[in-house]
C-alpha atoms as a PDB file:
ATOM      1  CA  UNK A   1     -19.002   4.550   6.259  1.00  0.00           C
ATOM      2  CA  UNK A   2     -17.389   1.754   8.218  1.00  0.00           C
ATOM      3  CA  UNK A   3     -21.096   0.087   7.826  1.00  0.00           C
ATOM      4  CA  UNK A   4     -19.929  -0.707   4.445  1.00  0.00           C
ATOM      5  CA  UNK A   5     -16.969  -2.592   5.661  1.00  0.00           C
ATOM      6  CA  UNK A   6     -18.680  -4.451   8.587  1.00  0.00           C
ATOM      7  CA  UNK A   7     -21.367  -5.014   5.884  1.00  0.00           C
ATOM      8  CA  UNK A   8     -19.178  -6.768   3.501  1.00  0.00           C
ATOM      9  CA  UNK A   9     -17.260  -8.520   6.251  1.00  0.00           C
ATOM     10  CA  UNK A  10     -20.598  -9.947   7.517  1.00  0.00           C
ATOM     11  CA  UNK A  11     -22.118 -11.399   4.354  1.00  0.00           C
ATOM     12  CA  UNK A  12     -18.513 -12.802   3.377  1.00  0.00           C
ATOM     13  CA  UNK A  13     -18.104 -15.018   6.553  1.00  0.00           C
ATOM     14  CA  UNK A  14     -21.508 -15.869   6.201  1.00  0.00           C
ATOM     15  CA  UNK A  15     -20.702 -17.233   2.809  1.00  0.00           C
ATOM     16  CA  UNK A  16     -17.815 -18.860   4.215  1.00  0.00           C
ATOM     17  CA  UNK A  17     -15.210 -16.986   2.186  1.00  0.00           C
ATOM     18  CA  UNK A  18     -11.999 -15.408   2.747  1.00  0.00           C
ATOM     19  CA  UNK A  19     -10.198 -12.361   2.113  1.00  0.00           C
ATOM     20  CA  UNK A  20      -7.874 -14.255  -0.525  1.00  0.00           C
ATOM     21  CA  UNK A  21     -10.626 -15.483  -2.145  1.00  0.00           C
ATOM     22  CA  UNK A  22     -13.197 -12.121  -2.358  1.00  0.00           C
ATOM     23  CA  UNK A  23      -9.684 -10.445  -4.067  1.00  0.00           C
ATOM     24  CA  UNK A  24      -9.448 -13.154  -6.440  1.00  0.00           C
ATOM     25  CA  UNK A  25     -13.801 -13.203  -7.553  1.00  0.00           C
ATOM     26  CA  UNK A  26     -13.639  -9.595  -7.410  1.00  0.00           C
ATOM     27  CA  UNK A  27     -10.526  -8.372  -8.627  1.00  0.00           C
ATOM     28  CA  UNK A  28      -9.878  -5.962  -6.018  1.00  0.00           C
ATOM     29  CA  UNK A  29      -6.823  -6.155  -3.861  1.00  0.00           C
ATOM     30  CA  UNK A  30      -6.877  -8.137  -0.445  1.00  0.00           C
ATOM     31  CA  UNK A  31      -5.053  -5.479   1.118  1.00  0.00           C
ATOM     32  CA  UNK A  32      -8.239  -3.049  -0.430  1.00  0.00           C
ATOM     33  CA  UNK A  33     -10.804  -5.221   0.719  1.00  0.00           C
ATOM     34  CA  UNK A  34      -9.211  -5.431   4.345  1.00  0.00           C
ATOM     35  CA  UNK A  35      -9.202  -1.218   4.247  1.00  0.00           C
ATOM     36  CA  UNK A  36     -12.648  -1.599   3.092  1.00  0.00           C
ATOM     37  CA  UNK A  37     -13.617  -3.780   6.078  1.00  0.00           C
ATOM     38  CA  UNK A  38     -11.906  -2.157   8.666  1.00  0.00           C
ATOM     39  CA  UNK A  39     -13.043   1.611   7.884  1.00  0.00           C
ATOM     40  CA  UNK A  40      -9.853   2.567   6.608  1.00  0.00           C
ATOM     41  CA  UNK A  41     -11.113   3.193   3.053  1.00  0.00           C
ATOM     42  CA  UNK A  42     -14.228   3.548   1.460  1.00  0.00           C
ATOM     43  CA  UNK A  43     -13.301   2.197  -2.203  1.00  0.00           C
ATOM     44  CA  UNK A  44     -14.917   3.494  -5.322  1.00  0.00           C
ATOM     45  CA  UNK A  45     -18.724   2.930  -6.872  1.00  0.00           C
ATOM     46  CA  UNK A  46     -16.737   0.660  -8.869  1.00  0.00           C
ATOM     47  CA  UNK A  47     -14.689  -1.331  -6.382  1.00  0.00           C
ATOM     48  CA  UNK A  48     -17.931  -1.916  -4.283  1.00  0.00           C
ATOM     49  CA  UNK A  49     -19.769  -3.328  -7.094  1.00  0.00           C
ATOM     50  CA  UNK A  50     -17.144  -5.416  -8.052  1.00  0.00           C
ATOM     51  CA  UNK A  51     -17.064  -6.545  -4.494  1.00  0.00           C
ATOM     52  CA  UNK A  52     -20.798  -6.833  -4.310  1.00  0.00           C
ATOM     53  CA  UNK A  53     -20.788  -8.937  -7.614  1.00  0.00           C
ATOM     54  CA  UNK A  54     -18.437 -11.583  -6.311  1.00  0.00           C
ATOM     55  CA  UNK A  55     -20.748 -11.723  -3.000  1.00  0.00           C
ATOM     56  CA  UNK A  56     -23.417 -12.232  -5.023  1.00  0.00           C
ATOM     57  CA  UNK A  57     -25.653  -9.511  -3.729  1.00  0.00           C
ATOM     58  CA  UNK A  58     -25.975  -5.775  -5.011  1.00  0.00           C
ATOM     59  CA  UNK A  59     -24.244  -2.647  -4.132  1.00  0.00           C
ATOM     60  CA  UNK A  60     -27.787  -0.849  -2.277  1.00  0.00           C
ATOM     61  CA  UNK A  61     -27.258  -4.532   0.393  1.00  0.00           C
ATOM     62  CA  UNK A  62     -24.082  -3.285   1.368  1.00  0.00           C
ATOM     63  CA  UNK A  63     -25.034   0.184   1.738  1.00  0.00           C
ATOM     64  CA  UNK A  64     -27.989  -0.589   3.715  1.00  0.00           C
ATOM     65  CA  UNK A  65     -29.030  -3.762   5.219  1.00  0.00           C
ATOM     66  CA  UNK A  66     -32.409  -3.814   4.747  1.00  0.00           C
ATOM     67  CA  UNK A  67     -32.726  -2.884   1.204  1.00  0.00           C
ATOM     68  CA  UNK A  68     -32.366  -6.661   1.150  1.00  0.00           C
ATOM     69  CA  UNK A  69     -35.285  -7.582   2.542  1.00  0.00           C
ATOM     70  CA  UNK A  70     -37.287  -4.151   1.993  1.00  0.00           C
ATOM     71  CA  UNK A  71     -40.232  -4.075  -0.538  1.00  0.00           C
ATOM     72  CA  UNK A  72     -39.979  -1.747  -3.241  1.00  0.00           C
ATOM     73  CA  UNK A  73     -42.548   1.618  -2.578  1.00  0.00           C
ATOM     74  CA  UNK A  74     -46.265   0.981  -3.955  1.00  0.00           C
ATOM     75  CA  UNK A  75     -46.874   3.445  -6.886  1.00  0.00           C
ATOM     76  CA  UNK A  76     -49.437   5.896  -5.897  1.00  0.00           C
ATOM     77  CA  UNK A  77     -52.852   5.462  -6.971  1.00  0.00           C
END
């Protein structure tokens, strides 16, 4: 699970924003968020989508990278 964590560190630098400020958008502790990042923890359904809110993405993008960019399945015919 530290994919997660690397996941969430990645798109936050990209965004340019800090550790401070993710806890503050998000209302999850700094100290949390660092666990998060690191491995240490994996945080709740509900402190990820917080998290994932404040990045401005959704919870499935920090799970897996390419459900970002991955087209939904075509119904079958």
């Amino acid at each position: 699970m530290k994919n997660i964590g690397r996941r969430i560190k990645f798109i936050r630098r990209n965004k340019k924003i800090t550790q401070e400020n993710l806890a503050i958008a998000s209302g999850v502790k700094r100290a949390m968020i660092a666990k998060i990042e690191t491995g240490v923890s994996i945080g709740s359904v509900e402190t990820l989508n917080k998290i994932a809110t404040a990045l401005g993405v959704t919870v499935a993008e920090l799970i897996d990278e390419q459900a970002a960019t991955s087209e939904p399945p075509t119904p079958a015919a």
